[in-house]
C-alpha atoms as a PDB file:
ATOM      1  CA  UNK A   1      -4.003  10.514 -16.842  1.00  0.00           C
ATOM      2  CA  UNK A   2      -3.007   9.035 -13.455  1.00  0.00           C
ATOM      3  CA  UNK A   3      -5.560   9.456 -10.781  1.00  0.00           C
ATOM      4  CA  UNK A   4      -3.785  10.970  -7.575  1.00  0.00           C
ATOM      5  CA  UNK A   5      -5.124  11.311  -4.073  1.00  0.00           C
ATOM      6  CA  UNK A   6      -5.386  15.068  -3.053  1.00  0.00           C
ATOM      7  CA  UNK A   7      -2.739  15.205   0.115  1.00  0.00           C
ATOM      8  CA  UNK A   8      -5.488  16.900   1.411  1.00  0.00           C
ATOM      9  CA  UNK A   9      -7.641  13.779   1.673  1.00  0.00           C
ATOM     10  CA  UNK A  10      -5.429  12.246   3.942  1.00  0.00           C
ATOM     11  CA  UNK A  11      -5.482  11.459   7.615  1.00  0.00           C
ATOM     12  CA  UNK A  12      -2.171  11.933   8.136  1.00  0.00           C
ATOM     13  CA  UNK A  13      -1.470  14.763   5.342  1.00  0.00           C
ATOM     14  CA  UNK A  14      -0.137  16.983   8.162  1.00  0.00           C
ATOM     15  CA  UNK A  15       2.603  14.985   9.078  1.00  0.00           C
ATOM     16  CA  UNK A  16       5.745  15.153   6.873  1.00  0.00           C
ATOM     17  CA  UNK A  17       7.435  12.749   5.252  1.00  0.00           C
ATOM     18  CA  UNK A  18      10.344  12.757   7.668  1.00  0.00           C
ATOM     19  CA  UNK A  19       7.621  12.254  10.480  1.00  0.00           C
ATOM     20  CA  UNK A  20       5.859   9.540   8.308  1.00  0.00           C
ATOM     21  CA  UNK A  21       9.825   7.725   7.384  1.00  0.00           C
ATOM     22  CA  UNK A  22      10.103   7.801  11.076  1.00  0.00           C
ATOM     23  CA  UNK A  23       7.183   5.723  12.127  1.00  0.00           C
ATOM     24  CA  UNK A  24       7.799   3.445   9.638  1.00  0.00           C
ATOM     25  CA  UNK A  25      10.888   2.700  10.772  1.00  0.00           C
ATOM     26  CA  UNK A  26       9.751   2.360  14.295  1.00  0.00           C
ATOM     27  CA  UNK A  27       7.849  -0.411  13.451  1.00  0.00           C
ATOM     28  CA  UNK A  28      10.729  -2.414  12.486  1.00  0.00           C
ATOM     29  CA  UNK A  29       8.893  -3.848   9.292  1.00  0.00           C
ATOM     30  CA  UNK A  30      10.815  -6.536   7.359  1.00  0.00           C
ATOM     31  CA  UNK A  31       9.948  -8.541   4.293  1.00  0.00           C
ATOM     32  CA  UNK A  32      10.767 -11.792   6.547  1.00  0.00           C
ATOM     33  CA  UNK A  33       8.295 -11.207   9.079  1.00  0.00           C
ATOM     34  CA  UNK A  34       5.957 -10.009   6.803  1.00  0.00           C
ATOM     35  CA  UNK A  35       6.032 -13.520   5.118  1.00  0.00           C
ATOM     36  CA  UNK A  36       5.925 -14.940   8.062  1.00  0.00           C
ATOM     37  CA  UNK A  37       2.928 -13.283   8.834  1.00  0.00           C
ATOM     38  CA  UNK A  38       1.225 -14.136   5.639  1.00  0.00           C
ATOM     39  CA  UNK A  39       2.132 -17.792   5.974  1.00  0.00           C
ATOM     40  CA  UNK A  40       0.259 -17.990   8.907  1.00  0.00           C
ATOM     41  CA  UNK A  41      -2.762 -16.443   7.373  1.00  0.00           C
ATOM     42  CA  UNK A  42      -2.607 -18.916   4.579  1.00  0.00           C
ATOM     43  CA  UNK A  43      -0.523 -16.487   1.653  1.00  0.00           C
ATOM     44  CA  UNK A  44       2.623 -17.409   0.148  1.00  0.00           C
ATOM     45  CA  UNK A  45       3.908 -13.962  -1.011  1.00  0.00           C
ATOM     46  CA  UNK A  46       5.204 -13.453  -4.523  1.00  0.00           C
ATOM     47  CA  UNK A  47       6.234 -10.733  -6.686  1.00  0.00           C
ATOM     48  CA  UNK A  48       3.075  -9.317  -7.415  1.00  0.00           C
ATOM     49  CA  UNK A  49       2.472  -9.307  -3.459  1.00  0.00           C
ATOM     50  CA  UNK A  50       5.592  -7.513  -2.984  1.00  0.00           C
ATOM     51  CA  UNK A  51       5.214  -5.136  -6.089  1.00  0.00           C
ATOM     52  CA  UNK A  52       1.454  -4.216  -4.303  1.00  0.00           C
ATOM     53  CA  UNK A  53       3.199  -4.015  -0.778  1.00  0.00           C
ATOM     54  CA  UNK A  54       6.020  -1.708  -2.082  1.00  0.00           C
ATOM     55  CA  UNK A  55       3.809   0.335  -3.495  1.00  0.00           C
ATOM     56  CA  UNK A  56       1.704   1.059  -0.662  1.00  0.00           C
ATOM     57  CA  UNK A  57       4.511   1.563   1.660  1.00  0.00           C
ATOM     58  CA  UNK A  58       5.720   4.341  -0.852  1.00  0.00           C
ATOM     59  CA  UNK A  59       2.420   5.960  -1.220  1.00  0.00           C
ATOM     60  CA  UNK A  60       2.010   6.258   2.617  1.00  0.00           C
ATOM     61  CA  UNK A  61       5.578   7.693   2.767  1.00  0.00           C
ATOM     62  CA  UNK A  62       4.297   9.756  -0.016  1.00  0.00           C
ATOM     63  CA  UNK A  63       0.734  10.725   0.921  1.00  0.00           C
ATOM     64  CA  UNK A  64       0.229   9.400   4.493  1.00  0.00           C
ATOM     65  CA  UNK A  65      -2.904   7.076   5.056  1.00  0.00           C
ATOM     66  CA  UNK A  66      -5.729   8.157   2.544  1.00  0.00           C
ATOM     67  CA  UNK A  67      -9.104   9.570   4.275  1.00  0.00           C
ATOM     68  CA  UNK A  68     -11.271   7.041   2.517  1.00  0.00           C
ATOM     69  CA  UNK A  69     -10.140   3.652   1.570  1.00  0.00           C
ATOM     70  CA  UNK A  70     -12.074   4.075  -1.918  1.00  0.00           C
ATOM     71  CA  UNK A  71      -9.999   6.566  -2.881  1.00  0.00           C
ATOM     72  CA  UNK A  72      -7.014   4.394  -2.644  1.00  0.00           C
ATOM     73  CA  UNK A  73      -8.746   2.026  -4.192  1.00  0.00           C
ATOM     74  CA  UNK A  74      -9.152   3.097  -7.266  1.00  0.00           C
ATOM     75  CA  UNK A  75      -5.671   4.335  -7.626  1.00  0.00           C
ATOM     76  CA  UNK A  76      -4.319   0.754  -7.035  1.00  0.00           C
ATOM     77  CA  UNK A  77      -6.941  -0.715  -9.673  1.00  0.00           C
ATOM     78  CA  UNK A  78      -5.331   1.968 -11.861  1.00  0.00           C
ATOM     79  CA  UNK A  79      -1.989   1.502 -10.993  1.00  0.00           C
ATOM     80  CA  UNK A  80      -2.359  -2.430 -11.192  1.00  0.00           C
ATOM     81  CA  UNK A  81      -4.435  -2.203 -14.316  1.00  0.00           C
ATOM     82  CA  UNK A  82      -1.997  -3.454 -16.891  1.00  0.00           C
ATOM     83  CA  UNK A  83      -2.383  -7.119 -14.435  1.00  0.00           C
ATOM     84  CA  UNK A  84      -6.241  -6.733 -14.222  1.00  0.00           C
ATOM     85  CA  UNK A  85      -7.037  -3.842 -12.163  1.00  0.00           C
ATOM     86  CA  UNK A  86      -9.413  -4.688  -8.616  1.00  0.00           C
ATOM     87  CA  UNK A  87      -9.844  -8.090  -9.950  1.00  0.00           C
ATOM     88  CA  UNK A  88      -6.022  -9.057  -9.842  1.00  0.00           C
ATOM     89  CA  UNK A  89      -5.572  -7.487  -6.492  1.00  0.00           C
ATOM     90  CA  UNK A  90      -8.817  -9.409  -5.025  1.00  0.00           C
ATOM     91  CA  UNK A  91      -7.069 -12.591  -6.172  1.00  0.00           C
ATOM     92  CA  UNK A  92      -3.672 -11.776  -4.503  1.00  0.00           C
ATOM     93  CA  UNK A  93      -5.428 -10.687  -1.049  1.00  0.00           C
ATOM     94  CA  UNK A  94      -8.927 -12.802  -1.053  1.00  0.00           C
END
C-alpha cells in the first residue's frame, strides 16, 4: 500500500487545484532556468532529477505544500524506492 498525505495535512489544502495551477504558472517555472539554476549550485540535472522534480510539482498541484516536510518525506522514499528510497534521493540533492 502507497502511503498518501492526508489533504488535510497540508498548508495549502484549502486552496484548489485551479488556485494552486495558477500560482504555478505565475511563477513562470521552466526546465531551462531550472538547470540553469542548478548549474550554478554545482548540479547537472538528469532524468532522475527531473523524474523527482516532476513529481513534486504534481503532488503540490495535487496536495498543495505538505504541513510537515517528514511526511513528504517518506512518501518520496516510497515512491523512489525501487532506485533506493532516501538514500538515492540524498545522492541526487546532497
Amino acid at each position: 500500500m502507497q502511503y498518501k498525505i492526508n489533504a488535510q495535512e497540508s498548508e495549502t489544502f484549502r486552496l484548489d487545484i485551479d488556485e494552486r495551477r495558477t500560482e504555478m504558472d505565475n511563477q513562470k517555472w521552466s526546465r531551462e532556468k531550472s538547470q540553469q539554476m542548478a548549474k550554478s549550485g554545482g548540479i547537472a540535472l538528469n532524468d532522475g532529477h527531473w523524474a523527482v522534480i516532476n513529481y513534486l510539482r504534481s503532488h503540490y498541484l495535487q496536495q498543495g505544500m505538505p504541513k510537515y516536510a517528514r511526511s513528504l518525506s517518506r512518501e518520496l522514499g516510497k515512491e523512489f524506492a525501487g532506485e533506493g528510497g532516501s538514500k538515492y534521493l540524498r545522492n541526487l540533492f546532497p
